[in-house]
C-alpha atoms as a PDB file:
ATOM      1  CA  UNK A   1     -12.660  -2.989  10.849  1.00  0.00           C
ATOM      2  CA  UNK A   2      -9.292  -1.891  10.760  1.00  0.00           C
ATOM      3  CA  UNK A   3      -6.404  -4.437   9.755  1.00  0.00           C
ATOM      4  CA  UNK A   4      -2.820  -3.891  10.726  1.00  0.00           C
ATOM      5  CA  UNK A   5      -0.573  -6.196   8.902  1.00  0.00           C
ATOM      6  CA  UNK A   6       2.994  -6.579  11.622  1.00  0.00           C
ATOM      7  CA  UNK A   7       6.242  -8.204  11.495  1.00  0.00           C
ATOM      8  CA  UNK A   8       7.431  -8.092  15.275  1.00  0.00           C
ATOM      9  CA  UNK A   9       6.255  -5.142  16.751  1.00  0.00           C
ATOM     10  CA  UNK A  10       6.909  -2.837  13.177  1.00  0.00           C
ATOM     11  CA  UNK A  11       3.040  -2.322  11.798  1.00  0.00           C
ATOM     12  CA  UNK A  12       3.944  -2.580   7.844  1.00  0.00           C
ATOM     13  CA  UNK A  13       0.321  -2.013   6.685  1.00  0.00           C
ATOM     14  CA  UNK A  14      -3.034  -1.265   7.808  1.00  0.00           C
ATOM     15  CA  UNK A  15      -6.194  -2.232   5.974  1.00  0.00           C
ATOM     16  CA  UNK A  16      -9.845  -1.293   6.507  1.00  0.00           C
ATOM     17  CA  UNK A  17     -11.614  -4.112   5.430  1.00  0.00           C
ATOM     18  CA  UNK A  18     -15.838  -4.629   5.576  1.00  0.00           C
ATOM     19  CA  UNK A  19     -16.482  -7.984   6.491  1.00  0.00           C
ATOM     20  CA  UNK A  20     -13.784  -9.182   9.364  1.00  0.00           C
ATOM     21  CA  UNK A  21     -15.149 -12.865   9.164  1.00  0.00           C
ATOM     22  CA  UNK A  22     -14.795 -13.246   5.449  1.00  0.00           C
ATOM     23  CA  UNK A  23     -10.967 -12.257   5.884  1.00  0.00           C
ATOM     24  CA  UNK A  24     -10.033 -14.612   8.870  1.00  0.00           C
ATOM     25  CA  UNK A  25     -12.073 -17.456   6.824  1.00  0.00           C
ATOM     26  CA  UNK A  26      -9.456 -17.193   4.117  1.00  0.00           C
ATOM     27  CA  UNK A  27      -6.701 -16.238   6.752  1.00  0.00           C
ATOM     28  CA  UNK A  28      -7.419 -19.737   7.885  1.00  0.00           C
ATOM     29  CA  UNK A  29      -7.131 -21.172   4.140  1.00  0.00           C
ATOM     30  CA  UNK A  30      -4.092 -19.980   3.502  1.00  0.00           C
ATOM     31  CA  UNK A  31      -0.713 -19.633   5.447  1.00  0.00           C
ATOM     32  CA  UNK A  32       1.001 -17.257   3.251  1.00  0.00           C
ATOM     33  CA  UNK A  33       0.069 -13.778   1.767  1.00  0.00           C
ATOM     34  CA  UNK A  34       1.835 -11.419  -0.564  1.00  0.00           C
ATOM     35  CA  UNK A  35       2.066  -7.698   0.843  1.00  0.00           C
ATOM     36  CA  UNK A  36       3.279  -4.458  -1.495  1.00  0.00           C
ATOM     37  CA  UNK A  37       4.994  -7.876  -3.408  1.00  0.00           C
ATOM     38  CA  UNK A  38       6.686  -9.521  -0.671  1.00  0.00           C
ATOM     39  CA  UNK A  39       5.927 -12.505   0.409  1.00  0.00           C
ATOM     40  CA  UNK A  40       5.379 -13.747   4.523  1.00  0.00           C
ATOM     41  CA  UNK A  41       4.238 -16.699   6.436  1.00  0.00           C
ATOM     42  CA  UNK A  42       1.229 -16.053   8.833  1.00  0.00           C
ATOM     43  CA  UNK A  43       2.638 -16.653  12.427  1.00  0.00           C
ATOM     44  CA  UNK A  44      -0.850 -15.572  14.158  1.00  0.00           C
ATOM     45  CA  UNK A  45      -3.794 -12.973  14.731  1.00  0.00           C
ATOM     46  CA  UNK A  46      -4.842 -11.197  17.607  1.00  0.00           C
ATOM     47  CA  UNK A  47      -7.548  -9.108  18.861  1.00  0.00           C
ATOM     48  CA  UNK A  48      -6.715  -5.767  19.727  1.00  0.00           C
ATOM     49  CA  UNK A  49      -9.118  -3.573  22.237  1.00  0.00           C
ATOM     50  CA  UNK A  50      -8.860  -0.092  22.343  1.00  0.00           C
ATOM     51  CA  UNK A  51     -11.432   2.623  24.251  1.00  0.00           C
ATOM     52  CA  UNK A  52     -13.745   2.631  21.976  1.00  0.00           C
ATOM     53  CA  UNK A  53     -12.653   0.603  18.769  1.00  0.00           C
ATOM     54  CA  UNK A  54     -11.632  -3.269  18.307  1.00  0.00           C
ATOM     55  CA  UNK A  55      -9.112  -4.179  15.145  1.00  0.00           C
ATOM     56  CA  UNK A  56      -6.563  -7.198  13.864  1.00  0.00           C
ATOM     57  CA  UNK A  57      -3.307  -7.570  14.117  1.00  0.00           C
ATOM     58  CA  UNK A  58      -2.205 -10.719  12.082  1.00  0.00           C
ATOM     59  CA  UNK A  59       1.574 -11.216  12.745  1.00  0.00           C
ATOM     60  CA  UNK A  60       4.098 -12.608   9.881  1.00  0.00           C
ATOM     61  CA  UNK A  61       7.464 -13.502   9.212  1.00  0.00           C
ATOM     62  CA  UNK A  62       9.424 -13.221   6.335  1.00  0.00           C
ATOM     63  CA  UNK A  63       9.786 -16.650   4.160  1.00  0.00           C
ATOM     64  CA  UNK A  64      13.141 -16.784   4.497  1.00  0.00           C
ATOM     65  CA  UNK A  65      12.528 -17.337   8.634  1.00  0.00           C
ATOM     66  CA  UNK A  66      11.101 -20.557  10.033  1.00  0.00           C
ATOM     67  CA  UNK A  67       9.648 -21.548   6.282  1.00  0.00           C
ATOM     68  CA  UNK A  68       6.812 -23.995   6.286  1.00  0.00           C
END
């Protein structure tokens, strides 16, 4: 499933990743990742349907905006 990694509306990254449920089990771990060697919060995920193909968004923020 395909994986698209956002701040705002800007799509930084996309990921195609095998097992969706393993990822949002450790999205729900953690509330930080590192991406290309930056660092974000995790604001939220969402589900997004297409014609004929379902993917994730998961929304961050940069740590220097609304820190934990």
């Amino acid at each position: 499933m395909k994986v698209q990694w956002r701040i705002s509306d800007n799509i930084i990254s996309e990921t195609i990743v095998s097992d969706i449920e393993q990822m949002m089990f450790l999205l729900r771990l953690v509330n930080r990742v590192t991406l290309k060697g930056e660092r974000y919060q995790i604001d939220g995920t969402e589900l997004i349907v297409e014609e004929d193909q379902l993917s994730v968004s998961v929304i961050l923020l940069p740590m220097g905006e609304n820190p934990i």
